[in-house]
N, C-alpha and C. Protein backbone atom coordinates (compact mmCIF):
# COMPACT_ATOMS: atom_id res chain seq x y z
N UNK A 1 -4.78 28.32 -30.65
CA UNK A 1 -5.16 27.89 -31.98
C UNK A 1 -6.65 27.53 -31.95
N UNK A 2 -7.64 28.04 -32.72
CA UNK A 2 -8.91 27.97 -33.03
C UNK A 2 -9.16 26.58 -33.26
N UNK A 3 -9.95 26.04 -32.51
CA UNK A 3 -10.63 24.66 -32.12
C UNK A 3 -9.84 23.49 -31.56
N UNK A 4 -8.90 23.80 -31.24
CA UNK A 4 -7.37 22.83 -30.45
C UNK A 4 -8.05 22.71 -29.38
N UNK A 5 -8.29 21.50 -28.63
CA UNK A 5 -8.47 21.03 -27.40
C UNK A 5 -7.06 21.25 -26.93
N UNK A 6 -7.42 21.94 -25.73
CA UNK A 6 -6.22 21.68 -24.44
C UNK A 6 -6.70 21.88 -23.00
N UNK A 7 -7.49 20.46 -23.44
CA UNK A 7 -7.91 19.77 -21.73
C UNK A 7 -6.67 19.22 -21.38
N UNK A 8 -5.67 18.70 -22.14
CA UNK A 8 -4.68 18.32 -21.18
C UNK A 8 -3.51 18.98 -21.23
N UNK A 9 -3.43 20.09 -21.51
CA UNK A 9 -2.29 21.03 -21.25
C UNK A 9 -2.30 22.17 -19.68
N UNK A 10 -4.27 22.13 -19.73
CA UNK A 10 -4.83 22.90 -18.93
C UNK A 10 -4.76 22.31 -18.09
N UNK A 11 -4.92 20.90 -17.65
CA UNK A 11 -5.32 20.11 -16.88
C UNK A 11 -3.86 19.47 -15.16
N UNK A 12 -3.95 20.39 -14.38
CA UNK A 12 -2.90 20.45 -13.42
C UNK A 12 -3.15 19.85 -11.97
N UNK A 13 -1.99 18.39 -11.44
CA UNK A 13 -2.72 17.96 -10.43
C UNK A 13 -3.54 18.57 -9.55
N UNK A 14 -3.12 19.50 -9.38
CA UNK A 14 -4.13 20.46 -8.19
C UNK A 14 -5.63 20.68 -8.96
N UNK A 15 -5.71 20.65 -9.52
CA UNK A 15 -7.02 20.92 -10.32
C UNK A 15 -8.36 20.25 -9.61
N UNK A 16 -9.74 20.63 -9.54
CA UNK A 16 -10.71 19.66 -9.00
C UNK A 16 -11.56 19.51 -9.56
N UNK A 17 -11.80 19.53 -11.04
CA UNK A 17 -12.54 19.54 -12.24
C UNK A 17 -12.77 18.27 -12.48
N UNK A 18 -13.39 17.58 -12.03
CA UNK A 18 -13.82 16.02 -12.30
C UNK A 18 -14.68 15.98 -13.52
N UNK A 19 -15.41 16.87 -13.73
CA UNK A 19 -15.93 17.02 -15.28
C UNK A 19 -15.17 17.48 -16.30
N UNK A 20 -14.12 18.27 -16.04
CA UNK A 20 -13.07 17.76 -17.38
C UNK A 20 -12.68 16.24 -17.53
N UNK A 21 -11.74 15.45 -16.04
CA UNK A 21 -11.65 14.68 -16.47
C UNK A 21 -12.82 13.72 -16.89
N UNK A 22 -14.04 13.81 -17.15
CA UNK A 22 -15.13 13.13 -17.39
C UNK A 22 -15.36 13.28 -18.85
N UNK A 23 -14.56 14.55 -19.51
CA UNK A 23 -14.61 14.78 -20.57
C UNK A 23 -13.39 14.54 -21.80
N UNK A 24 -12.16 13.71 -20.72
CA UNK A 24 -11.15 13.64 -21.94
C UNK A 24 -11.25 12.76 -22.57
N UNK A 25 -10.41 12.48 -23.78
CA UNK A 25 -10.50 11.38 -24.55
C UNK A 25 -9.20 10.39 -23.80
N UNK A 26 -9.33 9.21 -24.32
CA UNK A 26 -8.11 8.16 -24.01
C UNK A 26 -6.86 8.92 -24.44
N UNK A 27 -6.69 9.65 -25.49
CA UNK A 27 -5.22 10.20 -25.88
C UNK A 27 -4.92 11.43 -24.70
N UNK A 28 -5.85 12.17 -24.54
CA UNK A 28 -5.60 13.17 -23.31
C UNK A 28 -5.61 12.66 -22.03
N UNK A 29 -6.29 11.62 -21.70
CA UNK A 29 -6.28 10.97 -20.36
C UNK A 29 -4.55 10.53 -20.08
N UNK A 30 -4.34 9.28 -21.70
CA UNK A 30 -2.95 8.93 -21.67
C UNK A 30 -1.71 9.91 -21.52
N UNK A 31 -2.09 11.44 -21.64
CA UNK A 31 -0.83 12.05 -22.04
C UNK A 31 -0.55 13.10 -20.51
N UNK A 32 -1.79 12.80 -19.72
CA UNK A 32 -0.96 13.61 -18.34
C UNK A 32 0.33 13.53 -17.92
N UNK A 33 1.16 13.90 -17.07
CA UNK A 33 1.94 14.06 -16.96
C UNK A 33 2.49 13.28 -15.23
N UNK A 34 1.24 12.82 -15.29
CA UNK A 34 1.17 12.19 -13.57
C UNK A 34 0.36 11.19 -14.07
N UNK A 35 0.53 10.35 -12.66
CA UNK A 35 -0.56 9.03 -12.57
C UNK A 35 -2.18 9.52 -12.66
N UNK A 36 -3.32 8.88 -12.93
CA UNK A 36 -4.16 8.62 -12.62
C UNK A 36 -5.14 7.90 -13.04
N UNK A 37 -5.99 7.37 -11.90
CA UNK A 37 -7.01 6.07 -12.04
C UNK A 37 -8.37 6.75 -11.42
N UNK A 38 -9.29 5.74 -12.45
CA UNK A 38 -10.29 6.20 -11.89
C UNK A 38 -11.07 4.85 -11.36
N UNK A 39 -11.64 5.00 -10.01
CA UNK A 39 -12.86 4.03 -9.34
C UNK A 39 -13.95 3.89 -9.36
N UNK A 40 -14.77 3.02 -9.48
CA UNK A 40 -15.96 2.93 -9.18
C UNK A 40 -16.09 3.04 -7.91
N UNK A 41 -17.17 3.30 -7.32
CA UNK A 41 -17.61 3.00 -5.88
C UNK A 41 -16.74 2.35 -5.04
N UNK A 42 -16.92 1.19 -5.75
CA UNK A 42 -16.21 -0.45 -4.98
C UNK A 42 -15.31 -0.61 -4.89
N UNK A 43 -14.59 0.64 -5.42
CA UNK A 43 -12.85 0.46 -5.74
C UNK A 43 -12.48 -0.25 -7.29
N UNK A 44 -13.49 -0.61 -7.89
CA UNK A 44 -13.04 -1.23 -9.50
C UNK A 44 -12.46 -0.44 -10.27
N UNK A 45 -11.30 -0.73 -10.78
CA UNK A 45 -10.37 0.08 -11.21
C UNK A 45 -11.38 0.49 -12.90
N UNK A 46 -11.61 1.65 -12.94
CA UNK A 46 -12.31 2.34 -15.18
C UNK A 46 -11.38 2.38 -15.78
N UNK A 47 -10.47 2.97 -15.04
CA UNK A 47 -9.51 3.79 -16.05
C UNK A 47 -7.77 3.86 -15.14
N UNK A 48 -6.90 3.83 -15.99
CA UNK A 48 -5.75 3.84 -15.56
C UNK A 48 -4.90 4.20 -16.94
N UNK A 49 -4.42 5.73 -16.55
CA UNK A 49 -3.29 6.25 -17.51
C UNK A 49 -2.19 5.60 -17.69
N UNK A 50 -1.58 5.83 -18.34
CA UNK A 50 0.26 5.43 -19.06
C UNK A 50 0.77 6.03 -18.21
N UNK A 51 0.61 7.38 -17.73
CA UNK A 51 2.21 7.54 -16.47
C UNK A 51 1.79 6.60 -15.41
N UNK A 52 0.74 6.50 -14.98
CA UNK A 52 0.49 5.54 -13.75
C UNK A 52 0.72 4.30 -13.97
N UNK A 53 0.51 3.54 -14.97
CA UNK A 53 1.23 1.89 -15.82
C UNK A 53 2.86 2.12 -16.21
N UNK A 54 3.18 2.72 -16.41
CA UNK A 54 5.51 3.43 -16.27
C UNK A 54 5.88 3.24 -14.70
N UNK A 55 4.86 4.53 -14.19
CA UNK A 55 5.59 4.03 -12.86
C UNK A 55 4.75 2.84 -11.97
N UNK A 56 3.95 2.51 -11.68
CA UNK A 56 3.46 1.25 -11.05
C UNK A 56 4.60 -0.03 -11.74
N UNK A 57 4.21 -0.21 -13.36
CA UNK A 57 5.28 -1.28 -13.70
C UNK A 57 4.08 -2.35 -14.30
N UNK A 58 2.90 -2.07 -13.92
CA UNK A 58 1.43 -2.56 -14.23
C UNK A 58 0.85 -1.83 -15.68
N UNK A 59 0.56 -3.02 -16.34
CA UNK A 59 -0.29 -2.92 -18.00
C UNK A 59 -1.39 -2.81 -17.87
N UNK A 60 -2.23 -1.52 -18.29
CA UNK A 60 -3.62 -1.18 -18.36
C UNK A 60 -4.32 -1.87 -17.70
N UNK A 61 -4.44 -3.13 -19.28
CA UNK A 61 -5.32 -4.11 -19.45
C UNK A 61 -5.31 -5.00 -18.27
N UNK A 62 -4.07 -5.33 -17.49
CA UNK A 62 -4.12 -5.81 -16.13
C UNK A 62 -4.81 -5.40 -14.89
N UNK A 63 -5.08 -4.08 -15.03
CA UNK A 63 -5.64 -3.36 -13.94
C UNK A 63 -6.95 -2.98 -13.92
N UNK A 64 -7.41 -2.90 -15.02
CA UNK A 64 -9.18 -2.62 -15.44
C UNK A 64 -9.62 -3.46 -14.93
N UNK A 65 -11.06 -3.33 -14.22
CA UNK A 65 -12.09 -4.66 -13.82
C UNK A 65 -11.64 -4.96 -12.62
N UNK A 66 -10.50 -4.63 -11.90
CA UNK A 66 -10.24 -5.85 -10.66
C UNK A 66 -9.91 -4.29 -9.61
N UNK A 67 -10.30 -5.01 -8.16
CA UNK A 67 -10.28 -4.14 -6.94
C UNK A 67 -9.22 -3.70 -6.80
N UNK A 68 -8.80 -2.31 -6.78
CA UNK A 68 -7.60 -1.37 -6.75
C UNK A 68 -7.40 -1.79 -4.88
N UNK A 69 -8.08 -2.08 -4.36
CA UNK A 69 -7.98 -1.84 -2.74
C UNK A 69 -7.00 -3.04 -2.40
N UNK A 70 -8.07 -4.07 -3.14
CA UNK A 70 -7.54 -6.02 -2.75
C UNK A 70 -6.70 -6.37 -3.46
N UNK A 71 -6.76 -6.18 -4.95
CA UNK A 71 -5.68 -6.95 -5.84
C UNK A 71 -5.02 -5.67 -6.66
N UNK A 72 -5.02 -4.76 -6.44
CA UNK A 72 -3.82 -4.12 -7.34
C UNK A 72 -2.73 -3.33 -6.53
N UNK A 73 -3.32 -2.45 -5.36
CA UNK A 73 -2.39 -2.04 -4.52
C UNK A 73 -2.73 -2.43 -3.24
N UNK A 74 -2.62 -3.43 -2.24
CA UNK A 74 -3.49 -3.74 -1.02
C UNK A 74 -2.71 -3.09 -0.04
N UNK A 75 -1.41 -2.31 -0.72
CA UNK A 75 -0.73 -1.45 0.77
C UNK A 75 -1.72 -0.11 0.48
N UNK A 76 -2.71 0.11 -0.21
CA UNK A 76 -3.43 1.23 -0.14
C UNK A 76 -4.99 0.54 0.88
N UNK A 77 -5.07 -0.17 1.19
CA UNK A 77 -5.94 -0.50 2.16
C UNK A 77 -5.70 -0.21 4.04
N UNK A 78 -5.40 1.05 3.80
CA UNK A 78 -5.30 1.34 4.84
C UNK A 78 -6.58 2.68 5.43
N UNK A 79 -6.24 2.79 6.89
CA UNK A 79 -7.47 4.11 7.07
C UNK A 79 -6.82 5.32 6.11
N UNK A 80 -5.46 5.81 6.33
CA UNK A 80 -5.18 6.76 5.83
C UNK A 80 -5.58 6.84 4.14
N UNK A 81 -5.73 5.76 3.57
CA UNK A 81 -6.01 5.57 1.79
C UNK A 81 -7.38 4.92 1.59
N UNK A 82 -8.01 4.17 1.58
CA UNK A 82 -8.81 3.53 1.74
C UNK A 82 -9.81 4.34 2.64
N UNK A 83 -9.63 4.63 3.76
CA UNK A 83 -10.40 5.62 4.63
C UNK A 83 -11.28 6.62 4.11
N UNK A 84 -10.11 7.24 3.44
CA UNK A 84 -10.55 8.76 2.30
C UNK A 84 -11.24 8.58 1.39
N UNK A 85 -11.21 7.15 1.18
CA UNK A 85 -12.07 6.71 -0.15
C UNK A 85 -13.67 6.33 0.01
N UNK A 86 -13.62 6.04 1.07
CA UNK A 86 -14.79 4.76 1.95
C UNK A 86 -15.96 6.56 2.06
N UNK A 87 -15.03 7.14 3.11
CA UNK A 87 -15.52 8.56 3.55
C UNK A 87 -16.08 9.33 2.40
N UNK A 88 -15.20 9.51 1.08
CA UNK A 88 -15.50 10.38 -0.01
C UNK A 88 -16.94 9.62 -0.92
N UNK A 89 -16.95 8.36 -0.54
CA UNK A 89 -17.97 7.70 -1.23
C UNK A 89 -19.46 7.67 -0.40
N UNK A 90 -18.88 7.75 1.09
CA UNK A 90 -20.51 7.66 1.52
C UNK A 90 -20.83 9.24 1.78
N UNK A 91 -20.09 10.45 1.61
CA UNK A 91 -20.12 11.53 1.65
C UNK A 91 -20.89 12.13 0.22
N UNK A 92 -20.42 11.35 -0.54
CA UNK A 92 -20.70 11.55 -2.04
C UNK A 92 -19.95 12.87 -2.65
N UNK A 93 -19.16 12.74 -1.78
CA UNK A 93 -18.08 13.79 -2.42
C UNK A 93 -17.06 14.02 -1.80
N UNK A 94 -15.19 13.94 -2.81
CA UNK A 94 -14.17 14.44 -1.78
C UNK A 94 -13.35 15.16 -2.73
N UNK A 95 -12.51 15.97 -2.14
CA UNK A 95 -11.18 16.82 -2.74
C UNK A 95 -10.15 16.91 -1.59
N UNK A 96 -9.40 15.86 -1.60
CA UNK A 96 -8.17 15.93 -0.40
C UNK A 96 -7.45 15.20 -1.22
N UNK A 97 -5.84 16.06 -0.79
CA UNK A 97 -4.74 15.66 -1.10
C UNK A 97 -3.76 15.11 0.16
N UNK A 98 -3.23 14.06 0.13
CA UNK A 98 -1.96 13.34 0.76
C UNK A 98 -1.00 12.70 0.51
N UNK A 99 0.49 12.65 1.14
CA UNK A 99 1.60 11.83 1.09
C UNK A 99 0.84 10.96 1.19
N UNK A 100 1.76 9.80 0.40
CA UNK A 100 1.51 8.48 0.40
C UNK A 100 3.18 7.41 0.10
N UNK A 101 3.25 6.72 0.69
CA UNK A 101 4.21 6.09 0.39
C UNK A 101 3.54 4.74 0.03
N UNK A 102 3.61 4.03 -1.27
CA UNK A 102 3.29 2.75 -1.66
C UNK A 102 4.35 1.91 -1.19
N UNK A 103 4.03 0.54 -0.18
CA UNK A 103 4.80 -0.15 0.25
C UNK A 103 5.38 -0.85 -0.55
N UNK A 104 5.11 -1.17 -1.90
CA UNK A 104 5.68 -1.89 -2.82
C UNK A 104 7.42 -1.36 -3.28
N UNK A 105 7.05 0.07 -2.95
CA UNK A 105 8.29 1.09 -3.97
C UNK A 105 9.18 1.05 -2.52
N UNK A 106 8.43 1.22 -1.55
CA UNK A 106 9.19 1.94 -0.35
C UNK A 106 9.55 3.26 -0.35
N UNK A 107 9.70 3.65 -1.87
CA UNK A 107 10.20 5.22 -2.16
C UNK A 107 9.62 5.50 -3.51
N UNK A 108 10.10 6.48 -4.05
CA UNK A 108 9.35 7.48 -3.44
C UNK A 108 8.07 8.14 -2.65
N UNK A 109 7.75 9.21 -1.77
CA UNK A 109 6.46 9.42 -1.56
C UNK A 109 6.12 9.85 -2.66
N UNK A 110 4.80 9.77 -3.22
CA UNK A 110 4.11 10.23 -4.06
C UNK A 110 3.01 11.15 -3.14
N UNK A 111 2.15 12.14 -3.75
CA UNK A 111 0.96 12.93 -3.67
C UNK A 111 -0.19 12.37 -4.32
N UNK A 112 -0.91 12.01 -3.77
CA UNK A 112 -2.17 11.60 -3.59
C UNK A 112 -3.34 12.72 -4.01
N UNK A 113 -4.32 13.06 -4.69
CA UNK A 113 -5.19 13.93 -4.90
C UNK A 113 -6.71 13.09 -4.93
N UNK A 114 -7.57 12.85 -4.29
CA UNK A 114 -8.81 12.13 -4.09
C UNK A 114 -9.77 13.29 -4.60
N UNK A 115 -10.51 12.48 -5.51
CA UNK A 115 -11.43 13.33 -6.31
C UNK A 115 -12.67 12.93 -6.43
N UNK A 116 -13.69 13.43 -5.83
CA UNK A 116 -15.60 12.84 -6.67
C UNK A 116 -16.17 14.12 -6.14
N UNK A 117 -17.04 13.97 -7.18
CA UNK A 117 -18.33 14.85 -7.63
C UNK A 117 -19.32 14.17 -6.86
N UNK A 118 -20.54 14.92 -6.68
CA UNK A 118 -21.55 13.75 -6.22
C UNK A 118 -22.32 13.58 -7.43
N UNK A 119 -22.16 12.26 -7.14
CA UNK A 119 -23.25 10.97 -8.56
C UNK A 119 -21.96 10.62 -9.23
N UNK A 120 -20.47 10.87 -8.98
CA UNK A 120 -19.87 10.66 -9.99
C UNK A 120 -18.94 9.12 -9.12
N UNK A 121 -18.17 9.14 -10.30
CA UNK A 121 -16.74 7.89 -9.80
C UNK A 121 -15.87 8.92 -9.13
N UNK A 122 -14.77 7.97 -8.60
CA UNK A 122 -13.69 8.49 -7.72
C UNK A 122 -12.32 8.74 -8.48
N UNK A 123 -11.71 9.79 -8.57
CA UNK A 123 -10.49 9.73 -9.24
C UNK A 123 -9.12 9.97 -8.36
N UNK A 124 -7.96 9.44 -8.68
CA UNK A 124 -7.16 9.31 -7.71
C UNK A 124 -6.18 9.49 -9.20
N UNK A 125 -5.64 10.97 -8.12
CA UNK A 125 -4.33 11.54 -9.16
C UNK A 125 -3.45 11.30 -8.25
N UNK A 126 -1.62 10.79 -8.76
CA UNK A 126 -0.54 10.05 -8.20
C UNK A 126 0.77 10.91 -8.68
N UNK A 127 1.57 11.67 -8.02
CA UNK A 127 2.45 12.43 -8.74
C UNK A 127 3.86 12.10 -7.49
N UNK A 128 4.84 12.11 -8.42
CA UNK A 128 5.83 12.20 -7.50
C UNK A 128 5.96 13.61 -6.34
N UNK A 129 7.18 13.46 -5.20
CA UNK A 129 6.95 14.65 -4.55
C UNK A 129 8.65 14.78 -4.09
């Protein structure tokens, strides 16, 4: 359909288009179909979708502003999570995907997708597996 956005129809975890997601709106961000958050540098949580606040169990507005590493998930402070992040940031750039099991859930593993551009933030897509 002539002038229909479908950044988020197009938009598939495997994907490594960090400038789409740089380009959706809050309604397309909200309507993925998987988790995802985006970081600052420091780990400060920008952005956090509605599937990722369903399944976490965590409200947006709770999660914006505060350290995804220390206070929102600290079983992701590990080398294997945290590592990839530390690495992708002083690299100034990553695209790796991994299992992850959040110690909170115990289950399911989820898929992990680590995302930056260089000059950009970090995005971390979360999908069941």
């Amino acid at each position: 359909m002539p002038g229909m956005n479908t950044t988020t129809t197009e938009f598939r975890f495997e994907d490594s288009d960090t400038e789409r997601l740089d380009l959706m709106s809050a309604l397309e961000f909200d309507t993925l179909p998987f988790g995802i958050i985006r970081l600052d540098t420091e780990g400060r949580v920008l952005a956090y979708n509605r599937a990722e606040s369903l399944y976490s169990g965590l409200k947006q507005q709770h999660v914006i502003g505060r350290d995804w590493f220390r206070d929102i998930a600290p079983c992701t402070n590990t080398a294997k999570f945290f590592g990839k992040f530390k690495e992708g940031v002083a690299k100034d750039m990553i695209d790796t995907t991994f299992d992850y099991v959040f110690t909170r859930f115990s289950e399911p593993t989820v898929r992990v997708h680590l995302l930056k551009a260089p000059g950009e933030d970090l995005w971390v897509l979360i999908k069941r597996v």
